[in-house]
Protein backbone atom coordinates (compact mmCIF):
# COMPACT_ATOMS: atom_id res chain seq x y z
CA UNK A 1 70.16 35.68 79.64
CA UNK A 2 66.31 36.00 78.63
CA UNK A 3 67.28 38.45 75.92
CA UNK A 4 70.17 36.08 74.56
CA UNK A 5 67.54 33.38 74.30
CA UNK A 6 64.78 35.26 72.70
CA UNK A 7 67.52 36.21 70.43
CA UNK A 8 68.51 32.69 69.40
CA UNK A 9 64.88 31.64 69.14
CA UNK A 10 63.89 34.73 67.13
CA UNK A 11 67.29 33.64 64.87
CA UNK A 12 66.33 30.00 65.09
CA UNK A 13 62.58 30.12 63.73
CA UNK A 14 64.29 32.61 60.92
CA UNK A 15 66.71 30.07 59.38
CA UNK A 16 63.95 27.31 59.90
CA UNK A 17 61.31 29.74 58.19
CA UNK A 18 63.37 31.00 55.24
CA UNK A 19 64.52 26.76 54.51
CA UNK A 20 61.07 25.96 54.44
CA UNK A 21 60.23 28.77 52.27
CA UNK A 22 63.04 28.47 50.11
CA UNK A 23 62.23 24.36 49.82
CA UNK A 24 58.50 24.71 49.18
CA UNK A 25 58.82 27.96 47.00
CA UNK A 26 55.96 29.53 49.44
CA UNK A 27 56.48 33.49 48.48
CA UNK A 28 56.43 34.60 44.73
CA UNK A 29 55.93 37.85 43.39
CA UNK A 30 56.68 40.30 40.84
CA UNK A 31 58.34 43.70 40.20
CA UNK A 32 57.10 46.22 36.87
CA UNK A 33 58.56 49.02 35.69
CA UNK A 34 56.89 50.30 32.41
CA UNK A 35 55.44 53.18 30.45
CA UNK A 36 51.32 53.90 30.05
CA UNK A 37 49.35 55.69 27.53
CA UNK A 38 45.95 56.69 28.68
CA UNK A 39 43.02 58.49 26.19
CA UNK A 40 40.24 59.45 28.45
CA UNK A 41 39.37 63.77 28.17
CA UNK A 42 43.05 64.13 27.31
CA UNK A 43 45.97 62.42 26.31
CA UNK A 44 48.35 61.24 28.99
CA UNK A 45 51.53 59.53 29.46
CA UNK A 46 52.25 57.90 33.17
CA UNK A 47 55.14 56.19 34.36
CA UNK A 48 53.65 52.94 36.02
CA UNK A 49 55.40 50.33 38.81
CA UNK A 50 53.88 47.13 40.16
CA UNK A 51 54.18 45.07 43.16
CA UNK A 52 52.89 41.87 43.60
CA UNK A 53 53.97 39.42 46.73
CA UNK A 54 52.13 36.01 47.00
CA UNK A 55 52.28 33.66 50.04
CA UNK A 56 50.99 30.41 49.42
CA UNK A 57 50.47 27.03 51.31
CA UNK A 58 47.97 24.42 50.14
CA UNK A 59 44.92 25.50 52.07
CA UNK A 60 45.40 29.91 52.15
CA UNK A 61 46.79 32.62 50.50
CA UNK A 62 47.94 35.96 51.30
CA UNK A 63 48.13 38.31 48.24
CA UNK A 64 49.04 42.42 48.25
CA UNK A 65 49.21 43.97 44.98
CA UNK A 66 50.44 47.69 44.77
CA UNK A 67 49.79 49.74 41.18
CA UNK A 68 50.92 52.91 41.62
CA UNK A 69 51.26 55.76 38.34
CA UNK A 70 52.87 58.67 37.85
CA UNK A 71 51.16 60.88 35.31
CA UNK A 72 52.18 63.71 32.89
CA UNK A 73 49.22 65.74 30.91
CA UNK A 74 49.89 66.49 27.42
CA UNK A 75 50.79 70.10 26.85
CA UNK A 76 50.78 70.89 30.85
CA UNK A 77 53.31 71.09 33.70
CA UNK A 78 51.16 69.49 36.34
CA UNK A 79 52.41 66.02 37.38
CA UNK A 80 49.00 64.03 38.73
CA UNK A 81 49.29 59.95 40.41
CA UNK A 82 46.76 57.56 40.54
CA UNK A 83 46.97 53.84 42.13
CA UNK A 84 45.77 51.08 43.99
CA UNK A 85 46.58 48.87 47.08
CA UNK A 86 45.35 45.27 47.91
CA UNK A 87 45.35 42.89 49.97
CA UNK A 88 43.32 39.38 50.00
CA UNK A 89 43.45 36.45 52.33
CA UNK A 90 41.61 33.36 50.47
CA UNK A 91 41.34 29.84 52.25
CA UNK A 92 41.16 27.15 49.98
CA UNK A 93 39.16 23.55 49.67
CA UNK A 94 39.78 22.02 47.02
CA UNK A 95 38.46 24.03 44.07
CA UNK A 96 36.77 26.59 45.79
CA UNK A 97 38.44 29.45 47.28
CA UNK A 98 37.00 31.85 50.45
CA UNK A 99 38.17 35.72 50.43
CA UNK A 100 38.13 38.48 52.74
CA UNK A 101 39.93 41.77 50.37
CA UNK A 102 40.56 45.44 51.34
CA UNK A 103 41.73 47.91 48.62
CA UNK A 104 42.42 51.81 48.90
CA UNK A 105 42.37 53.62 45.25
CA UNK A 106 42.77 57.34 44.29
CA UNK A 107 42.79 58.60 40.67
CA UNK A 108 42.76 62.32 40.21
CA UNK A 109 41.62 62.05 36.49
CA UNK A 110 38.07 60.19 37.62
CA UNK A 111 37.39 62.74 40.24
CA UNK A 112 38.51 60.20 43.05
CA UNK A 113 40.24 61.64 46.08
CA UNK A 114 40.19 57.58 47.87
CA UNK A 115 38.07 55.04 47.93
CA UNK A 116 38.15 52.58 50.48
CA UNK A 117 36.50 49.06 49.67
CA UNK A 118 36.49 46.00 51.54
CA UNK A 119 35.15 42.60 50.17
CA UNK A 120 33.65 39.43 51.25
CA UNK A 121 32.83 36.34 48.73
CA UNK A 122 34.52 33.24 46.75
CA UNK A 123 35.86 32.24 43.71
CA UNK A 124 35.93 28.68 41.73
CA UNK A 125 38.43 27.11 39.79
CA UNK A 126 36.28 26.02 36.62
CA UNK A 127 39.38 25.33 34.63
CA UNK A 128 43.11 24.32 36.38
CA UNK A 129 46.00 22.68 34.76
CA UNK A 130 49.46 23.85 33.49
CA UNK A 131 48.28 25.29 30.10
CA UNK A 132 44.83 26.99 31.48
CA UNK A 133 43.65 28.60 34.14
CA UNK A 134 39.93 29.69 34.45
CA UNK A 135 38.34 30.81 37.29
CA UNK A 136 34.88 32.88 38.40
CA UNK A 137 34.25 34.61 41.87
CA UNK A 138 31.10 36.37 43.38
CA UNK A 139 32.22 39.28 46.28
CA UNK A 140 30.05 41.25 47.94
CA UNK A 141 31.83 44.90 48.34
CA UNK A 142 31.13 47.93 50.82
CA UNK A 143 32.43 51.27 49.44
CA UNK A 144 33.53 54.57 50.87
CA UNK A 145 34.54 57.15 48.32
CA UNK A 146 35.49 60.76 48.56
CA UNK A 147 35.85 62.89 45.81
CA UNK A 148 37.89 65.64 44.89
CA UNK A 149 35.31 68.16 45.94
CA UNK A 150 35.09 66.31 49.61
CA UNK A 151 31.62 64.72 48.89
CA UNK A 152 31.58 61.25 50.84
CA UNK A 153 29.70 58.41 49.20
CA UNK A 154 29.23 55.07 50.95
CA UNK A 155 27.60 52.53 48.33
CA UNK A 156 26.87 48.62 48.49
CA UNK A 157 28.51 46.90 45.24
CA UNK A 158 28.35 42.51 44.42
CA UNK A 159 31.16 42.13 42.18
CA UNK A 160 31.03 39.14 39.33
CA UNK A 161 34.56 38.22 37.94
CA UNK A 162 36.21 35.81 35.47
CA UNK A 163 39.90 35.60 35.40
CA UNK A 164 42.28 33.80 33.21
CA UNK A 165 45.59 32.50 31.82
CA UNK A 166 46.50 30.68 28.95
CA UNK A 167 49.88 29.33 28.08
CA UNK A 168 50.21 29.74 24.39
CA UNK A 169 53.53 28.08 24.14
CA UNK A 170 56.93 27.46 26.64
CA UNK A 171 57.76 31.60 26.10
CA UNK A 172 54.04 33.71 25.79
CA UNK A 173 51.08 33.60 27.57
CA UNK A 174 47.66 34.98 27.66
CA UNK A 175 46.04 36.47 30.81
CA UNK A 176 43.99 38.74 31.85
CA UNK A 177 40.11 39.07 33.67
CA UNK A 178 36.63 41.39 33.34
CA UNK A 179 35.06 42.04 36.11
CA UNK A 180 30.75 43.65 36.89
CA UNK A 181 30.07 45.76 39.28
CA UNK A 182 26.59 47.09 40.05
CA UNK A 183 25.48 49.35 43.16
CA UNK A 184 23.00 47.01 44.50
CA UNK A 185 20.24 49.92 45.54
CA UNK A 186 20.54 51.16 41.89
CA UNK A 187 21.51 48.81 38.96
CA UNK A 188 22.04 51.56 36.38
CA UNK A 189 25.60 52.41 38.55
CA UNK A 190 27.86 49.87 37.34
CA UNK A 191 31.45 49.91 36.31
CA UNK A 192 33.47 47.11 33.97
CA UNK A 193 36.66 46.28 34.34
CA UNK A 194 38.57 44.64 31.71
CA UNK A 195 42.19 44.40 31.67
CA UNK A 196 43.88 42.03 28.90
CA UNK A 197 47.92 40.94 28.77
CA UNK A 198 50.06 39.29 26.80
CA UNK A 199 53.68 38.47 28.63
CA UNK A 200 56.60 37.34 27.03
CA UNK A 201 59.38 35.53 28.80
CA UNK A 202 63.07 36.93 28.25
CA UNK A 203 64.93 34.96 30.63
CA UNK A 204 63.86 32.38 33.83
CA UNK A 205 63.42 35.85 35.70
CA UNK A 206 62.53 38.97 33.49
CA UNK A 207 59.42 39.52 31.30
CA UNK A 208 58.40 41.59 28.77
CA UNK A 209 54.27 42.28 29.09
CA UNK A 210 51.51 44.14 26.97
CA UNK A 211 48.73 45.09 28.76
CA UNK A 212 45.28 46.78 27.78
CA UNK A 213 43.23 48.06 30.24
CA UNK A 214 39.56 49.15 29.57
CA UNK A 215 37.43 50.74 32.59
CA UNK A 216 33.66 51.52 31.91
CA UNK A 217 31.70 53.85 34.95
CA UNK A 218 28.49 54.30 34.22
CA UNK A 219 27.64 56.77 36.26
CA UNK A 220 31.00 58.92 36.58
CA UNK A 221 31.10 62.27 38.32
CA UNK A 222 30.47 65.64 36.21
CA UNK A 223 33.06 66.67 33.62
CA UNK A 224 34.67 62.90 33.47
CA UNK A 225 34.24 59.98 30.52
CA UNK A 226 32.44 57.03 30.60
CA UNK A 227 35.49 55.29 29.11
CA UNK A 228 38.90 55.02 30.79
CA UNK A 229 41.89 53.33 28.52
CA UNK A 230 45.36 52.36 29.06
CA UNK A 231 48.30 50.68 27.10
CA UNK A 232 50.90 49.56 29.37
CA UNK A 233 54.36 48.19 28.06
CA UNK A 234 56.44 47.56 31.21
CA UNK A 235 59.56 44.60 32.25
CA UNK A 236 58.96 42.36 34.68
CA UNK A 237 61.35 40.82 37.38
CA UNK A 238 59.78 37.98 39.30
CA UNK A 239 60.68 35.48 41.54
């Protein structure tokens, strides 16, 4: 009897969750599939899939993003990945957002075995309406790396970012963010982050999207550029 009634009340909250999902459209998200060209020491082609789920209300957000590449040297057999997971939970008031984030990266090609990173800050909405979107956030960010040779590093970061959107017209817009971050004990390690996109709408559910990402490490380990590039061309299914 217990186990028929946690089964109806497990069924019941379902269908009552998934209504009041589907009514206020509370989960959106995206699915890429595309092709990237990266020039950093060498030239590289990578086969690139994101996944983005959003679940919003009017006072918090949960957001994971997942960017995960498969890559193919030029001229060599060896098949390398790089990617990144997050995950942010942001409380809103009005304009003014508060966010607790945790990301795990690895990238082969800048010497990174994993870094772990966890985040603490806010972020403003300078700029909010249907054809812009502006918006600036100060995080402060602990850092545990390990390289490919096993060295551990454990560094203090304060991230400044701007992120935005502009609707050009009903089909295109314009999005993308830059983001500073310097190691608060030294100043002179800092990385940039600048990704730029352009996404085009082929029907209510796909896109097609251009995006140009430019990574800057000041202080990268031995043997690896400054300067990390990628063109990404991917389609989009969202919902």
């Amino acid at each position: 009897m217990k186990k028929t009634f946690l089964f109806l009340f497990i069924l019941s909250y379902t269908t009552i969750f998934a209504q009041e999902t589907e009514k206020k459209n509370l989960i959106s998200g995206k699915f890429d599939l595309g092709l990237n060209y990266t020039k950093n020491k060498e030239e590289i082609l990578q086969f690139n899939n994101v996944s983005q789920i959003k679940y919003e209300t009017k006072s918090q957000i949960i957001f994971f993003n997942s960017n995960i590449s498969f890559i193919n040297k030029t001229g060599e057999e060896e098949l390398l990945n790089k990617g990144t997971q997050d995950l942010k939970y942001s409380f809103k008031i009005n304009k003014i957002k508060s966010n607790i984030s945790a990301q795990h990266l690895y990238d082969i090609s800048r010497s990174v075995k994993r870094r772990w990173t966890t985040g603490v800050g806010f972020s403003l909405d300078i700029i909010k309406n249907k054809s812009k979107d502006i918006n600036f956030g100060l995080t402060g960010l602990r850092e545990k790396e390990t390289t490919i040779l096993l060295e551990e590093k454990l560094k203090n970061r304060i991230e400044s970012s701007v992120i935005f959107s502009f609707q050009l017209n009903e089909n295109i817009k314009l999005q993308g963010f830059t983001k500073y971050l310097p190691n608060i004990e030294d100043f002179n390690d800092y990385r940039l982050d600048n990704t730029l996109s352009i996404r085009m709408n082929l029907n209510p559910k796909f896109l097609f999207s251009i995006n140009n990402t430019l990574n800057y490490d000041n202080l990268p380990e031995f043997g690896v550029n400054k300067t990390d590039y990628q063109l990404i061309n991917s389609v989009s299914y969202t919902f």
